[in-house]
PDB file of N, CA and C in Angstrom:
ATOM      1  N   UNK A   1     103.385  93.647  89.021  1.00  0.00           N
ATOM      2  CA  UNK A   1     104.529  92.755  89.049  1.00  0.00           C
ATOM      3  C   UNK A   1     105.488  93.184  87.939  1.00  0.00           C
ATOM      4  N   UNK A   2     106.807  93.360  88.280  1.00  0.00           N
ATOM      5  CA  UNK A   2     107.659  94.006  87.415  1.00  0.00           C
ATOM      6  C   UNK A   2     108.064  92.671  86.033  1.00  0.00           C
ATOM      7  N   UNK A   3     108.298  93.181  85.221  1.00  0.00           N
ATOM      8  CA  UNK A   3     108.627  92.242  84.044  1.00  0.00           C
ATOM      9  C   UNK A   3     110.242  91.048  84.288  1.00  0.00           C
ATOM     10  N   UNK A   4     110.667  91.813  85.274  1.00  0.00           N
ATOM     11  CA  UNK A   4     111.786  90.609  85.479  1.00  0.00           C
ATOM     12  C   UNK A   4     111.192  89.162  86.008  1.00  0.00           C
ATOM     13  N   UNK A   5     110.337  89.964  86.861  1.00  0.00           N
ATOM     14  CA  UNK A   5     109.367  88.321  87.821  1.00  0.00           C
ATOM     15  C   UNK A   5     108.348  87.764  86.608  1.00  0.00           C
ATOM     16  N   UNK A   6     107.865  88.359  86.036  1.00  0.00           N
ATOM     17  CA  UNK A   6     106.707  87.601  85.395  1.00  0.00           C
ATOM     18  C   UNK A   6     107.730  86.846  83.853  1.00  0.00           C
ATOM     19  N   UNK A   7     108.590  87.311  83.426  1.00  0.00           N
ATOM     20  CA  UNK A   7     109.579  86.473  82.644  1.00  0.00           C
ATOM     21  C   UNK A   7     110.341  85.200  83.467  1.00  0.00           C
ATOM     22  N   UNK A   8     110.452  85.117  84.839  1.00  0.00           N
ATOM     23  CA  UNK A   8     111.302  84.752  85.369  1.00  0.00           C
ATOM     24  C   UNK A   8     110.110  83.303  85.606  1.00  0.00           C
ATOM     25  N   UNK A   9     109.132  83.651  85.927  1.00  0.00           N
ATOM     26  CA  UNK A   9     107.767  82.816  86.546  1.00  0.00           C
ATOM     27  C   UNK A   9     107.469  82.150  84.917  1.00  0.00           C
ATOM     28  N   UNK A  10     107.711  83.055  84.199  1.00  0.00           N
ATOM     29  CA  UNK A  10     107.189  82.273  82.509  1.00  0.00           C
ATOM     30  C   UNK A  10     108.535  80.967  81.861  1.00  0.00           C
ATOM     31  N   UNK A  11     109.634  81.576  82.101  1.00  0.00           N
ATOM     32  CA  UNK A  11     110.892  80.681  82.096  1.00  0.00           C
ATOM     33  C   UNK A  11     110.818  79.397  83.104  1.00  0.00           C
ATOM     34  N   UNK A  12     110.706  79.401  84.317  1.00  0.00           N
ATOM     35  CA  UNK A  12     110.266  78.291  85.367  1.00  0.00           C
ATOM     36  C   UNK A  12     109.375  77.309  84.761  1.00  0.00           C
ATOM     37  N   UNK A  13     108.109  77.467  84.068  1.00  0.00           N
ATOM     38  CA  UNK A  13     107.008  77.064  83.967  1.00  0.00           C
ATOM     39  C   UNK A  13     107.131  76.200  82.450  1.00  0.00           C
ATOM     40  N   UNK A  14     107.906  77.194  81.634  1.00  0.00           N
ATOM     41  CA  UNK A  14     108.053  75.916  80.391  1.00  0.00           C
ATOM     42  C   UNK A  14     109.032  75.148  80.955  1.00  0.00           C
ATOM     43  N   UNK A  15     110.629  75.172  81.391  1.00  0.00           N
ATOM     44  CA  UNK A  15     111.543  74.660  81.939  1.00  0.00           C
ATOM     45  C   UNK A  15     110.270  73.467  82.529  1.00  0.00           C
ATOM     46  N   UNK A  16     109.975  73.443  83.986  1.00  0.00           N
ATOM     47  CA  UNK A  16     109.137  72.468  84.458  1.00  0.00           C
ATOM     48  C   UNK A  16     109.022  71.287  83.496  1.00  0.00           C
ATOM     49  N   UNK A  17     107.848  72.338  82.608  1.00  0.00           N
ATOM     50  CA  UNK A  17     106.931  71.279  81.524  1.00  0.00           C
ATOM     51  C   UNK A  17     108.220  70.289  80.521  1.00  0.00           C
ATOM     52  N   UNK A  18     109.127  70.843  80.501  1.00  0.00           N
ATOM     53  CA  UNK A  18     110.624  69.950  79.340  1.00  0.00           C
ATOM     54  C   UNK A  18     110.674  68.843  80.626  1.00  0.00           C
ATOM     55  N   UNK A  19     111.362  69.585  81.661  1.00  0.00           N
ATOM     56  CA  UNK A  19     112.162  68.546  82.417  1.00  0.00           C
ATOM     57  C   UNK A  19     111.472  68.263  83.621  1.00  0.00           C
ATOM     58  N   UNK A  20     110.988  68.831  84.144  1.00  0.00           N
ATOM     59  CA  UNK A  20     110.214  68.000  85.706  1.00  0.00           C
ATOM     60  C   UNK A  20     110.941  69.301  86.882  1.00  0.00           C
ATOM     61  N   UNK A  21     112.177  69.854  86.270  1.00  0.00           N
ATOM     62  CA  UNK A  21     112.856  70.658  87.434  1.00  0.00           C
ATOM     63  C   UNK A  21     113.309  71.793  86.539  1.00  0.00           C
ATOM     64  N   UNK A  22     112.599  73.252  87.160  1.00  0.00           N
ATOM     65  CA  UNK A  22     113.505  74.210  86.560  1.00  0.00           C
ATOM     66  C   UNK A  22     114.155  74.638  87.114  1.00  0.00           C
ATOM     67  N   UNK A  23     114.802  74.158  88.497  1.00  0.00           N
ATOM     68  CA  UNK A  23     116.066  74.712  89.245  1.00  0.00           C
ATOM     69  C   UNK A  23     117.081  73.511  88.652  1.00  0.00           C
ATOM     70  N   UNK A  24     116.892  72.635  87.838  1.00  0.00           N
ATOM     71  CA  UNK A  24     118.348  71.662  87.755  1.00  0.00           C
ATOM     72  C   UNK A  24     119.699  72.337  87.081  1.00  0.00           C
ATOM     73  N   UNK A  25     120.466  71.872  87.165  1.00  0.00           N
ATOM     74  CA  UNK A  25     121.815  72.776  86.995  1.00  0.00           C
ATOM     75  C   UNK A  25     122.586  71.612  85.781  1.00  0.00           C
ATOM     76  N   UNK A  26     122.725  72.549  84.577  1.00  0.00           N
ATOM     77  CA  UNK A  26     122.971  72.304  83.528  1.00  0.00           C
ATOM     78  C   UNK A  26     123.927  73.038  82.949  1.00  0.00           C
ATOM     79  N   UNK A  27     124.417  72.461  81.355  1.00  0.00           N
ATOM     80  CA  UNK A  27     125.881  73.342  80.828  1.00  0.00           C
ATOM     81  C   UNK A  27     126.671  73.785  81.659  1.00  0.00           C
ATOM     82  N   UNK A  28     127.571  74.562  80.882  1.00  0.00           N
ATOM     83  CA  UNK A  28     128.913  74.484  81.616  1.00  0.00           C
ATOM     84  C   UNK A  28     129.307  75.234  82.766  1.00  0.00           C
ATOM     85  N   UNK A  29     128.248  76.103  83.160  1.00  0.00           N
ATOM     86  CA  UNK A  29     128.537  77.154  83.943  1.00  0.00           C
ATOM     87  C   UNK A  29     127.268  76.609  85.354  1.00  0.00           C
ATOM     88  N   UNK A  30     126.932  75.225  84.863  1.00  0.00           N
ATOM     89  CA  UNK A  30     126.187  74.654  85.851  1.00  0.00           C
ATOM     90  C   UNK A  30     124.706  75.853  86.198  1.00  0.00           C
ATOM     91  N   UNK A  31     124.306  76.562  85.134  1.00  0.00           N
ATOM     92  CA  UNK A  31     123.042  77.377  85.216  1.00  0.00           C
ATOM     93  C   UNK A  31     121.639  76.569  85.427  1.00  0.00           C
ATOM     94  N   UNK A  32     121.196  77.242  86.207  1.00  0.00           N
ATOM     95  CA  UNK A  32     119.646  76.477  86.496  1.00  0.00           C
ATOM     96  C   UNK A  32     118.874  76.218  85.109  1.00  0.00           C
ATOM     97  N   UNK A  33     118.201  75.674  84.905  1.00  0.00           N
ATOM     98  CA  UNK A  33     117.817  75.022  83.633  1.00  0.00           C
ATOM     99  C   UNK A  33     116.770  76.323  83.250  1.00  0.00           C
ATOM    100  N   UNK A  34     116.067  77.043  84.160  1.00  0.00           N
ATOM    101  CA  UNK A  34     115.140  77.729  83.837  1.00  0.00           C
ATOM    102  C   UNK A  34     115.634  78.920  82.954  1.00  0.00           C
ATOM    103  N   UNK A  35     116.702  79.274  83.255  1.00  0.00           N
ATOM    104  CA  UNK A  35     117.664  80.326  82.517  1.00  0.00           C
ATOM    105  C   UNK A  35     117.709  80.469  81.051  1.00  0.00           C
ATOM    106  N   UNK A  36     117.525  79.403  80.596  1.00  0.00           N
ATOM    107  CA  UNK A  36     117.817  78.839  79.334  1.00  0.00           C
ATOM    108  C   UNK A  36     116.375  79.254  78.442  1.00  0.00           C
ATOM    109  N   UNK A  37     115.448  79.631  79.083  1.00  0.00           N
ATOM    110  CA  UNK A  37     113.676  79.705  78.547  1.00  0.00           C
ATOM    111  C   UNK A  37     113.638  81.102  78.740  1.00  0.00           C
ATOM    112  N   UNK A  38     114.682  82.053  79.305  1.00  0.00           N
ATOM    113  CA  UNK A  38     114.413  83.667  79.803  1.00  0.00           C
ATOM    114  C   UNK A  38     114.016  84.168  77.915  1.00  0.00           C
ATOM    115  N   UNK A  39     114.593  83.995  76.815  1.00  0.00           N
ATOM    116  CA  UNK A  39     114.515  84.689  75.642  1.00  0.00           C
ATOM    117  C   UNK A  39     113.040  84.372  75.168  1.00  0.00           C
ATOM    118  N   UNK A  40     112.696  83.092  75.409  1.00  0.00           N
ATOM    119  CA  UNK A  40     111.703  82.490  74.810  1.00  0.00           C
ATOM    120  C   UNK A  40     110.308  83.129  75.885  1.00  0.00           C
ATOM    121  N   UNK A  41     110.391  83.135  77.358  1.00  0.00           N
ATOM    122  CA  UNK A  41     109.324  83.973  77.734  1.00  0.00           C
ATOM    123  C   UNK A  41     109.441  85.287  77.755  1.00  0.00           C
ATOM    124  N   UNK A  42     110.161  85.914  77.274  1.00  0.00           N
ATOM    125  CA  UNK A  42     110.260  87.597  77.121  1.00  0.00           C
ATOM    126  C   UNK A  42     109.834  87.699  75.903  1.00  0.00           C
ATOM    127  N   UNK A  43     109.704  86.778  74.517  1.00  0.00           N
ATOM    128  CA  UNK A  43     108.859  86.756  73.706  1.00  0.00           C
ATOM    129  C   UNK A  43     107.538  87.018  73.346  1.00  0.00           C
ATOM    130  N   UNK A  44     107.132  85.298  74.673  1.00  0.00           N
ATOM    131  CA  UNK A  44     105.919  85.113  74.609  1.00  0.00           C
ATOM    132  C   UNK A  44     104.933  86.672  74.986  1.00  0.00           C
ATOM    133  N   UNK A  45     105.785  87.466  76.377  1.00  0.00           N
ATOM    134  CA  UNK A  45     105.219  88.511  76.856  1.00  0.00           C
ATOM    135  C   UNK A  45     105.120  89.526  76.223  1.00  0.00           C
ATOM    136  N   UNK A  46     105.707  89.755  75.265  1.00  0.00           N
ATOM    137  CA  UNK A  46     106.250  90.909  74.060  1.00  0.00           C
ATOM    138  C   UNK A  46     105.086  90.674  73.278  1.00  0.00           C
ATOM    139  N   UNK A  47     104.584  89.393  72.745  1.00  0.00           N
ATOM    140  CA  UNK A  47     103.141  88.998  71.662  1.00  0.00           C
ATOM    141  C   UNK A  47     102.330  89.353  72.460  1.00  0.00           C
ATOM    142  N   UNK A  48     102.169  88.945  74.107  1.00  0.00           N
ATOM    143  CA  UNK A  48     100.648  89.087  74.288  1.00  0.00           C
ATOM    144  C   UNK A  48     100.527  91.101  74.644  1.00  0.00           C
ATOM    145  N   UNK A  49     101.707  91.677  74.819  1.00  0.00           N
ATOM    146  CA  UNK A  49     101.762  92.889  74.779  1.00  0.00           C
ATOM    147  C   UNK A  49     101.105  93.690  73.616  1.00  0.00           C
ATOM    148  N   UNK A  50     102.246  92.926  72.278  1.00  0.00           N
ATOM    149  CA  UNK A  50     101.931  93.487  71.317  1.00  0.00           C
ATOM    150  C   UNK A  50     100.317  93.485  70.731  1.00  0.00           C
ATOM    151  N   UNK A  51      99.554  92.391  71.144  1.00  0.00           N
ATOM    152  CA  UNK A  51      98.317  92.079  71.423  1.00  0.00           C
ATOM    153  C   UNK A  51      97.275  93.076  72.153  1.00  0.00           C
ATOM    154  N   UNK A  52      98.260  93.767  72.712  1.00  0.00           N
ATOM    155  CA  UNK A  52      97.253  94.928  73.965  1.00  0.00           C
ATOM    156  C   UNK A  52      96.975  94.266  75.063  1.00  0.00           C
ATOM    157  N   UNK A  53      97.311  93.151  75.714  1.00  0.00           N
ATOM    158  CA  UNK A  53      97.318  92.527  76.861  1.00  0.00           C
ATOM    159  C   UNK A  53      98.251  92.600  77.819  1.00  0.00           C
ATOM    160  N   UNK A  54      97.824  92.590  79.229  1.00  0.00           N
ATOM    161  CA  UNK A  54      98.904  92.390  80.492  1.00  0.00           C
ATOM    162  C   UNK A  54      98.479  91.208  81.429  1.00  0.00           C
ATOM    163  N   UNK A  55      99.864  91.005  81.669  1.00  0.00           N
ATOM    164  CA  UNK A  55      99.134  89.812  82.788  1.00  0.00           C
ATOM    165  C   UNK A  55      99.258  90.924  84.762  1.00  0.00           C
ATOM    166  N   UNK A  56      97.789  90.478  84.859  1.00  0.00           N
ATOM    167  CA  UNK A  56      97.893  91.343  86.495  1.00  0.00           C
ATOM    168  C   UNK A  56      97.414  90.642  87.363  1.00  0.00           C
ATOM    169  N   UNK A  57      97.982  90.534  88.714  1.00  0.00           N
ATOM    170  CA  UNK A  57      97.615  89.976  89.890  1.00  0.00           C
ATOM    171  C   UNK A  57      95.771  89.513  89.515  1.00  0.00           C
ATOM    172  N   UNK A  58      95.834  88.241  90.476  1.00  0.00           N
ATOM    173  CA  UNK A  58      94.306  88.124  89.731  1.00  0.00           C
ATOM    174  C   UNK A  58      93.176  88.927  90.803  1.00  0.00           C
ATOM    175  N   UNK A  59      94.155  89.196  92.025  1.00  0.00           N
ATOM    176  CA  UNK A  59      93.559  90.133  92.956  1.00  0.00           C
ATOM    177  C   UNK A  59      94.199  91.310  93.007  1.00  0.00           C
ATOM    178  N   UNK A  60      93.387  92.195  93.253  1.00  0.00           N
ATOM    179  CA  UNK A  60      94.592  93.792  93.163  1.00  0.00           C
ATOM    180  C   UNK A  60      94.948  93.682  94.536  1.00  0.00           C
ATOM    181  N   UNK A  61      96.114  94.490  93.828  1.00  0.00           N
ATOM    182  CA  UNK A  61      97.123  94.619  95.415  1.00  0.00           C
ATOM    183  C   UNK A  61      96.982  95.984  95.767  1.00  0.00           C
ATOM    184  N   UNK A  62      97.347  96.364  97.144  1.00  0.00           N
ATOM    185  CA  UNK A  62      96.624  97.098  98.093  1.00  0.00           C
ATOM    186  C   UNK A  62      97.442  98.673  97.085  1.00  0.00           C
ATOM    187  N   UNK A  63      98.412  98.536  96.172  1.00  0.00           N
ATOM    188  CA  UNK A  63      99.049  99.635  95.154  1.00  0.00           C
ATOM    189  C   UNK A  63      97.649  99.922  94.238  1.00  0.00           C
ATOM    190  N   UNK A  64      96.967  99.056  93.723  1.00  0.00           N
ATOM    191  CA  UNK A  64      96.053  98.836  92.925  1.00  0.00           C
ATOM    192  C   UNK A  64      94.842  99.265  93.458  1.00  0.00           C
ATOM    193  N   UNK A  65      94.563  98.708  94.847  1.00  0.00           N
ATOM    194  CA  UNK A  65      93.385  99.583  95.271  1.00  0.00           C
ATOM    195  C   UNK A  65      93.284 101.173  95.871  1.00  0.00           C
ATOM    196  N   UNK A  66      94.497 101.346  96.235  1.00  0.00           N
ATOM    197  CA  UNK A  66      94.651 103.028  96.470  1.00  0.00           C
ATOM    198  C   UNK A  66      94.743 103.817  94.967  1.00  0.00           C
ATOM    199  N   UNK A  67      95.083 103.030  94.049  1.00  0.00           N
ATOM    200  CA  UNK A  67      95.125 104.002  92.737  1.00  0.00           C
ATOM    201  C   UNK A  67      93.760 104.283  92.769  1.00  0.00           C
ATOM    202  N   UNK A  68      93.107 102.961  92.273  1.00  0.00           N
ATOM    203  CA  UNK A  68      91.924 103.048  91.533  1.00  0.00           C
ATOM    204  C   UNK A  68      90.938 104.062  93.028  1.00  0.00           C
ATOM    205  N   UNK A  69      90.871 103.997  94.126  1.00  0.00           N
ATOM    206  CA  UNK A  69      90.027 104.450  95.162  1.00  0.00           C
ATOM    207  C   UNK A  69      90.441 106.418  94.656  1.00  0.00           C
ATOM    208  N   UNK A  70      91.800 106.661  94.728  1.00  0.00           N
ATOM    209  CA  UNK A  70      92.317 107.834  94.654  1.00  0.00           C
ATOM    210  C   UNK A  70      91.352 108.381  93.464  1.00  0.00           C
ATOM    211  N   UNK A  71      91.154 107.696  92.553  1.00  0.00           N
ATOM    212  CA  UNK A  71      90.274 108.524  91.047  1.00  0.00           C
ATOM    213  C   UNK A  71      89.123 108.286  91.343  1.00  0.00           C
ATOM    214  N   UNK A  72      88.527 107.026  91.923  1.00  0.00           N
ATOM    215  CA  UNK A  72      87.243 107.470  92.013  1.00  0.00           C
ATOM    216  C   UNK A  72      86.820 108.455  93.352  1.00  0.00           C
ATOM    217  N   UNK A  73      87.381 108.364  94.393  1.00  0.00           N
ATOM    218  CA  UNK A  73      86.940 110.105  95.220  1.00  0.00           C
ATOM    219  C   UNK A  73      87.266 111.069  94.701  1.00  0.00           C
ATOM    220  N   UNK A  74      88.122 111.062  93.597  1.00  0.00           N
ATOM    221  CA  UNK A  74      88.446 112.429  93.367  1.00  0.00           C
ATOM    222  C   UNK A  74      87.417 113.169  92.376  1.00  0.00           C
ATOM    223  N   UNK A  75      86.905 111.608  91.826  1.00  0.00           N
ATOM    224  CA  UNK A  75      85.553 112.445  90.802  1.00  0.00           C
ATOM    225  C   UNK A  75      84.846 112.086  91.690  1.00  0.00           C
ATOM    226  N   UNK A  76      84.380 111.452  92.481  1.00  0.00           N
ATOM    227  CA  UNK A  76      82.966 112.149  93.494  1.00  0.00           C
ATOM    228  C   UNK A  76      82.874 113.167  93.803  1.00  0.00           C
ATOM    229  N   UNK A  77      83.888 113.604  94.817  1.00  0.00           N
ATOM    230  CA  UNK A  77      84.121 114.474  95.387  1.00  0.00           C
ATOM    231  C   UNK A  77      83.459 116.081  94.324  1.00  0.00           C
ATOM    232  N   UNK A  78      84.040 115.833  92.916  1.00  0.00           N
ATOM    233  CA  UNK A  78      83.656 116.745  91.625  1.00  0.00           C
ATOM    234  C   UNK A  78      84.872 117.659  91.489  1.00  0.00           C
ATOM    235  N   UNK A  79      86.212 117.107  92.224  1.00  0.00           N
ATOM    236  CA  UNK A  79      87.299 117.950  92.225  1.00  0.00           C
ATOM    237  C   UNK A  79      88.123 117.487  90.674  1.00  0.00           C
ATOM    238  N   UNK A  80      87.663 116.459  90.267  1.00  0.00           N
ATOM    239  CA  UNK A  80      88.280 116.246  88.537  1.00  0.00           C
ATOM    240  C   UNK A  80      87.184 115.125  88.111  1.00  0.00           C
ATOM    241  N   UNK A  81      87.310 114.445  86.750  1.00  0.00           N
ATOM    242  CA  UNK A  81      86.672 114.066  86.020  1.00  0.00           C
ATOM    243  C   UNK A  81      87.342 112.951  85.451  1.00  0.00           C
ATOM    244  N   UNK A  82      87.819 111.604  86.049  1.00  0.00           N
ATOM    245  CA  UNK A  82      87.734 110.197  85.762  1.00  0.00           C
ATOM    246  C   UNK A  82      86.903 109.612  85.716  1.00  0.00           C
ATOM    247  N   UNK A  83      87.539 108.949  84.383  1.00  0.00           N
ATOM    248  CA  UNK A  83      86.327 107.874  83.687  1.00  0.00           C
ATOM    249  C   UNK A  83      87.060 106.401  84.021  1.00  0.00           C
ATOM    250  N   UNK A  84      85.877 105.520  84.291  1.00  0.00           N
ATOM    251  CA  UNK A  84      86.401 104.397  84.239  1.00  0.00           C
ATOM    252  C   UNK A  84      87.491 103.777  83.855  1.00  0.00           C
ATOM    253  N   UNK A  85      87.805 103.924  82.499  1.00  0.00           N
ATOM    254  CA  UNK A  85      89.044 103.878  81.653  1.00  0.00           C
ATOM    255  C   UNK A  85      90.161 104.652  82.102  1.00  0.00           C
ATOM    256  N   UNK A  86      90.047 105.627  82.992  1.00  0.00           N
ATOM    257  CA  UNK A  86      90.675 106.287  83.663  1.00  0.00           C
ATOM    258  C   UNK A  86      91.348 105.587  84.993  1.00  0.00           C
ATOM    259  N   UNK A  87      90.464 105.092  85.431  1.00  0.00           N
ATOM    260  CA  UNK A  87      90.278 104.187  86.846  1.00  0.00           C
ATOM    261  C   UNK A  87      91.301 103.102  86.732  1.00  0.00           C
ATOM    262  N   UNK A  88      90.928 102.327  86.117  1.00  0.00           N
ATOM    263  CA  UNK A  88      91.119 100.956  85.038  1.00  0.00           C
ATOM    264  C   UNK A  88      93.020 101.215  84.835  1.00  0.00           C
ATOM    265  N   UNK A  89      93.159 102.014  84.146  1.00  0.00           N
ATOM    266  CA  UNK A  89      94.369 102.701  83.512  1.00  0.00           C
ATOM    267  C   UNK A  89      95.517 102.823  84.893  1.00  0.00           C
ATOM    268  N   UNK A  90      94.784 103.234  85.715  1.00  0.00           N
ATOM    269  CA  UNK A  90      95.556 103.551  86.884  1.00  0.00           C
ATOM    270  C   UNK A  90      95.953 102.664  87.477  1.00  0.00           C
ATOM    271  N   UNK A  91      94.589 101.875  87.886  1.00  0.00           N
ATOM    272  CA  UNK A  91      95.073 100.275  88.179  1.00  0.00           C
ATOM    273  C   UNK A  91      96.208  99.653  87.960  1.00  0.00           C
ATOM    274  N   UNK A  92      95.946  99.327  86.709  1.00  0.00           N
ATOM    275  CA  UNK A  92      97.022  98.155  85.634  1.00  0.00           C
ATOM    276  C   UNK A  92      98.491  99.101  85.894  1.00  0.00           C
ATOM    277  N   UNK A  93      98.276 100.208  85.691  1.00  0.00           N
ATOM    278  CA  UNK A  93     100.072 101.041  86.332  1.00  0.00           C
ATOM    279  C   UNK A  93     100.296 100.570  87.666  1.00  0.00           C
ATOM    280  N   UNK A  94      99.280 100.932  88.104  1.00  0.00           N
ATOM    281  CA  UNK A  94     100.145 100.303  89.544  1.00  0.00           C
ATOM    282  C   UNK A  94     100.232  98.601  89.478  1.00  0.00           C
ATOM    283  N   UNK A  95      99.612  97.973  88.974  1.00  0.00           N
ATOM    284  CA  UNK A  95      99.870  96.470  88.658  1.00  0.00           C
ATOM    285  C   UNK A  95     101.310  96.057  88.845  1.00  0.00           C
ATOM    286  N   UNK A  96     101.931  96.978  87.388  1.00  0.00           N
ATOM    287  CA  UNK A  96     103.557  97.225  86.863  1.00  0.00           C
ATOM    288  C   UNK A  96     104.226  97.314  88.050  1.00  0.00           C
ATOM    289  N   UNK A  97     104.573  97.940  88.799  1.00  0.00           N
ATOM    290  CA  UNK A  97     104.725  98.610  89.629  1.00  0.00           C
ATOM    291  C   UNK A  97     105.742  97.453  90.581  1.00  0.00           C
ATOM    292  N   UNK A  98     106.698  97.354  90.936  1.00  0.00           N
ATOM    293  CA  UNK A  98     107.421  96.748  91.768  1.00  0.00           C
ATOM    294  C   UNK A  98     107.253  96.421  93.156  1.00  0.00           C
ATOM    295  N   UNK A  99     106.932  95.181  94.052  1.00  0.00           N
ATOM    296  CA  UNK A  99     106.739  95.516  95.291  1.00  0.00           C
ATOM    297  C   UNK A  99     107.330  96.089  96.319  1.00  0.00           C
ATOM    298  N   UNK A 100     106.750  96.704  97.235  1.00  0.00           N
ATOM    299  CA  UNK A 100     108.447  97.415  97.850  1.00  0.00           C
ATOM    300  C   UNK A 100     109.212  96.627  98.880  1.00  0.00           C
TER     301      UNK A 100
END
């Protein structure tokens, strides 16, 4: 999930918790209320980064299972040499990864 959606889903979610609605339309330019929380969850995501953490689908998506499948036949097979962490690594990239 690309970082615009998961800031965008983190902004919604405190917005909610203040007001009950993070689509309500506020200030002067009549902006959805959630707009207003975009600095504050690009933060929060920046700490749990800086932390060494990602947030990823809690199921892999079908990007996620062709990565990770692609490294492990390729070390069965004995045509290269991925390690788990290897596997793993590949995954979480394709996690990032935008839907198409």
């Amino acid at each position: 999930m690309c970082d615009a959606r998961l800031i965008e889903i983190m902004a919604r979610g405190v917005a909610h918790r203040v007001c009950g609605n993070a689509d309500a339309a506020t200030g002067e330019k009549r902006e959805p209320l959630w707009t207003f929380y975009v600095r504050d969850a690009r933060a929060a995501l920046d700490a749990l980064r800086a932390e060494g953490m990602e947030i990823v689908p809690r199921e892999p998506t079908e990007a996620m299972m062709e990565a990770g499948e692609g490294a492990f036949f390729t070390t069965y097979t004995g045509t290269a040499t991925a390690t788990p962490d290897d596997v793993y690594r590949l995954m979480l990239a394709a996690a990032k990864e935008p839907a198409p």
